[in-house]
Protein backbone atom coordinates (compact mmCIF):
# COMPACT_ATOMS: atom_id res chain seq x y z
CA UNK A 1 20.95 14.18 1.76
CA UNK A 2 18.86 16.71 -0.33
CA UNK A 3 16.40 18.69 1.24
CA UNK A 4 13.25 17.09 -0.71
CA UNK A 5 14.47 13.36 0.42
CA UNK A 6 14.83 14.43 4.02
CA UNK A 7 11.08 15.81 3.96
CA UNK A 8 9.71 12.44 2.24
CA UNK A 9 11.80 10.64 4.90
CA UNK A 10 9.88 12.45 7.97
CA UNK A 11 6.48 12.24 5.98
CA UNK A 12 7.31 8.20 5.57
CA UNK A 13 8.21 8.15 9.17
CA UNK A 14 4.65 9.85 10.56
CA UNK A 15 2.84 7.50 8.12
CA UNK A 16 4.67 4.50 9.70
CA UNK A 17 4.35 5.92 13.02
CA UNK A 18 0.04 6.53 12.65
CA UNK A 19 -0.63 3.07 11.13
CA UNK A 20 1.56 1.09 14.14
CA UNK A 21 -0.59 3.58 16.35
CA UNK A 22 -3.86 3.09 14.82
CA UNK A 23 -3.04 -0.78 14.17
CA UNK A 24 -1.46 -1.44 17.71
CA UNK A 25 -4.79 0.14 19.18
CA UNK A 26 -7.83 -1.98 20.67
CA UNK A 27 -10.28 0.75 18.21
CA UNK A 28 -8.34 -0.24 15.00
CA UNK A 29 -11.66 -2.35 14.06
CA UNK A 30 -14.41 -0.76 14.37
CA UNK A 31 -16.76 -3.80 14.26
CA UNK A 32 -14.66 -5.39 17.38
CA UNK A 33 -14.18 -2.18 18.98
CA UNK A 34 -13.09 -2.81 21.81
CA UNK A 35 -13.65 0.21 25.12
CA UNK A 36 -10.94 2.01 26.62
CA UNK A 37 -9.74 4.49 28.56
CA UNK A 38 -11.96 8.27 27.65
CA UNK A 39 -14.44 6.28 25.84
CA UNK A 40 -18.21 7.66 27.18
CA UNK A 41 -20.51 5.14 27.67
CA UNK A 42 -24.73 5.20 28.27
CA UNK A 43 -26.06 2.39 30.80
CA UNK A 44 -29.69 1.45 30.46
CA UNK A 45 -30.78 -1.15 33.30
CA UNK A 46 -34.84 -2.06 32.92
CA UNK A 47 -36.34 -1.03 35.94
CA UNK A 48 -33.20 -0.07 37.77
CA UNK A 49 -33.37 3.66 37.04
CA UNK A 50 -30.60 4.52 39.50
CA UNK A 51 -27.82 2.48 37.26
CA UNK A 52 -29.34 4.77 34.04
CA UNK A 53 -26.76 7.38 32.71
CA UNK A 54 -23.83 8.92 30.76
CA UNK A 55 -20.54 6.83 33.00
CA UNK A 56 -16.52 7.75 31.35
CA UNK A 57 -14.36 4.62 31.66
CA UNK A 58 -11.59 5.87 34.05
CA UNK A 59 -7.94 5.31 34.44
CA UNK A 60 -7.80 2.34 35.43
CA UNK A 61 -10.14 0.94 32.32
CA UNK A 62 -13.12 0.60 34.80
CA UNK A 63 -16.58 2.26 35.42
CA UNK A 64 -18.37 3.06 38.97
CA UNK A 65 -22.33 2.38 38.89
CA UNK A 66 -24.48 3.09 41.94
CA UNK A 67 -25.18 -0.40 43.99
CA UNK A 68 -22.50 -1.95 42.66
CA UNK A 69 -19.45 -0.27 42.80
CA UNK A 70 -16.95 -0.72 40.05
CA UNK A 71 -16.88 -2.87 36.91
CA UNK A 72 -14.16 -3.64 34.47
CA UNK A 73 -14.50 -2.28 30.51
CA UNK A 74 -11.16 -2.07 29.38
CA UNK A 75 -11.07 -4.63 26.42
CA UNK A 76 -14.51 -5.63 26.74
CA UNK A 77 -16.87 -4.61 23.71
CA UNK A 78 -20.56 -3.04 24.61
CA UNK A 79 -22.00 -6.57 24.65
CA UNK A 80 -19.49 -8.16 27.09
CA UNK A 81 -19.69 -5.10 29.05
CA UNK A 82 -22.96 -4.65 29.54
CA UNK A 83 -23.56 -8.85 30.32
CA UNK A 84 -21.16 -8.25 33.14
CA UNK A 85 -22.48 -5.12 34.93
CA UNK A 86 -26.08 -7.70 34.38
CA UNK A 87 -24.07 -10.40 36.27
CA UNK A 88 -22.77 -8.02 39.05
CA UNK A 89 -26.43 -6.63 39.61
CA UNK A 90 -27.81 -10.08 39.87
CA UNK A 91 -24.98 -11.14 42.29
CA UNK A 92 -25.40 -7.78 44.36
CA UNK A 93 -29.07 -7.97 44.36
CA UNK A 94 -29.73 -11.41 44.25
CA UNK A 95 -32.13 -11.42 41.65
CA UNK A 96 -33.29 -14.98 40.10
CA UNK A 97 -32.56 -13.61 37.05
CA UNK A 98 -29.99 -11.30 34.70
CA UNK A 99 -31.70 -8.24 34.25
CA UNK A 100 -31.95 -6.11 31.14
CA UNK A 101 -28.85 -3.95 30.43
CA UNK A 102 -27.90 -2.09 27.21
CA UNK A 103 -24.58 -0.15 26.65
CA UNK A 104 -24.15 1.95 23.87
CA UNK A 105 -20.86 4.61 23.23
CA UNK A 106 -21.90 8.32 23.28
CA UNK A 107 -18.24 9.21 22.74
CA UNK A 108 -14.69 7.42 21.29
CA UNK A 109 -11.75 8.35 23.12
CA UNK A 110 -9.47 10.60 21.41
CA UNK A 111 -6.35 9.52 19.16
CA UNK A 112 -3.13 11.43 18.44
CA UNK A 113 -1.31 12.03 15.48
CA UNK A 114 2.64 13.18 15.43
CA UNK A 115 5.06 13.80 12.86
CA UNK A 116 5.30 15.61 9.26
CA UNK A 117 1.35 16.86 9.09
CA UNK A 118 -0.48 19.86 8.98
CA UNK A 119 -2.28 20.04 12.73
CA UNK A 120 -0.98 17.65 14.52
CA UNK A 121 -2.36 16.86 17.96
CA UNK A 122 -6.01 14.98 19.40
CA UNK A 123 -8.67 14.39 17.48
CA UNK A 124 -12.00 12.00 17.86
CA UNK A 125 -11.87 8.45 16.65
CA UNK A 126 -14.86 7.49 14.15
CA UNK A 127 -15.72 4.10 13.56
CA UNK A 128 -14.87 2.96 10.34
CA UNK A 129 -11.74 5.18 10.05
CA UNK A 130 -8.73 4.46 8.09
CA UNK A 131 -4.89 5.65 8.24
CA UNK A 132 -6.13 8.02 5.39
CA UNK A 133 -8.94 9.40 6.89
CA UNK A 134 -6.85 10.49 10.42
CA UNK A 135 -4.16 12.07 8.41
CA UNK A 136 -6.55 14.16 6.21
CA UNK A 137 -8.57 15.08 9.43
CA UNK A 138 -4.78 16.29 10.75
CA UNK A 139 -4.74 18.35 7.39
CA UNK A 140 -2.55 16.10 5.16
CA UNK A 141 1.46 15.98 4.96
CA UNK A 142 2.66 19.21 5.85
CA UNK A 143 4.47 20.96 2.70
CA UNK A 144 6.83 23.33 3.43
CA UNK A 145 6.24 26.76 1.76
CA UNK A 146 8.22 26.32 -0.98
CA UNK A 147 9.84 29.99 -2.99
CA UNK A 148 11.04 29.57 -6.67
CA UNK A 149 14.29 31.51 -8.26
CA UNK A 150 11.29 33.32 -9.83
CA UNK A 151 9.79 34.38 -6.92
CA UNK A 152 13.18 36.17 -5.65
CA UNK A 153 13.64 37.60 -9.13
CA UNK A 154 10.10 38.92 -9.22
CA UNK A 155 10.78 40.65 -5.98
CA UNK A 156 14.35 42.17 -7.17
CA UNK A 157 12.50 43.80 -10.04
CA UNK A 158 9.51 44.94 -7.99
CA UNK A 159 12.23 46.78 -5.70
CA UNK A 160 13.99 48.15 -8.38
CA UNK A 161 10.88 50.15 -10.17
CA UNK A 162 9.76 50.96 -6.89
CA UNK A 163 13.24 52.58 -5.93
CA UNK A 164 13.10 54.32 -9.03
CA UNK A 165 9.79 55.69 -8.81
CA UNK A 166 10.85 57.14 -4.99
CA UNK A 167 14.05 58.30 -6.61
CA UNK A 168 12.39 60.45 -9.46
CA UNK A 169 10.14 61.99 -6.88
């Protein structure tokens, strides 16, 4: 197999690889985003200033709020998320009705890109991005430095005037 079709074989293989990863992942739409592990999330309860604040969903795909302990986001979008940790206050409280609560993301969790590009390693998910947007981010297909006959020529006679010139001295 020639050199070239081996390289557009790996470059093939990292695009294939990136859009199952991107496509297989919960933040693949980023109208229905859905919250995951990393992602950094801002609670707002009205008049419940103690459940206010920056919370990380952990491990596990939950967060921990003051008064009532832990909730589960994995999956859920800010909406659903932020209707439950309403419902657990009300339950924990036992208020008569759901109170006020407002989640918003400060922060996507990271994504990876492998294979045949530039930079490969973690970068931040936007919303909106495409399969073409994460590889340019990762600094496009990586192209091998690539040295023409004339390039090794050029260098040949370079080192012969030179050796001349050091000779005649």
């Amino acid at each position: 197999m020639s050199r070239l079709a081996m390289i557009i074989r790996q470059v093939a293989f990292a695009m294939m690889t990136l859009v199952a990863a991107i496509l297989s992942s919960p933040a693949a739409d980023a109208a229905g985003y859905q919250l995951g592990v990393q992602d950094r999330l801002r609670i707002h309860v009205s008049e419940w200033p103690a459940l206010n604040g920056e919370v990380v969903v952990g491990a596990r795909g939950d967060i921990t709020l003051p008064l009532i302990g832990q909730v589960p986001a994995a999956r859920l979008d800010t909406v659903e998320l932020a209707k439950a940790v309403a419902e657990r206050l009300k339950d924990k409280a036992g208020l008569p009705n759901l109170p006020d609560v407002t989640v918003d993301i400060v922060a996507y969790r990271p994504f990876y890109i492998l294979g045949s590009v530039t930079t490969p390693g973690e970068y931040m998910y936007r919303p909106g991005m495409v399969v073409l947007n994460a590889v340019s981010i990762a600094g496009g297909a990586y192209r091998a430095e690539r040295r023409s006959e004339w390039d090794v020529e050029r260098v040949t006679i370079s080192s012969r005037g030179e050796l001349a010139v050091l000779s005649l001295r």
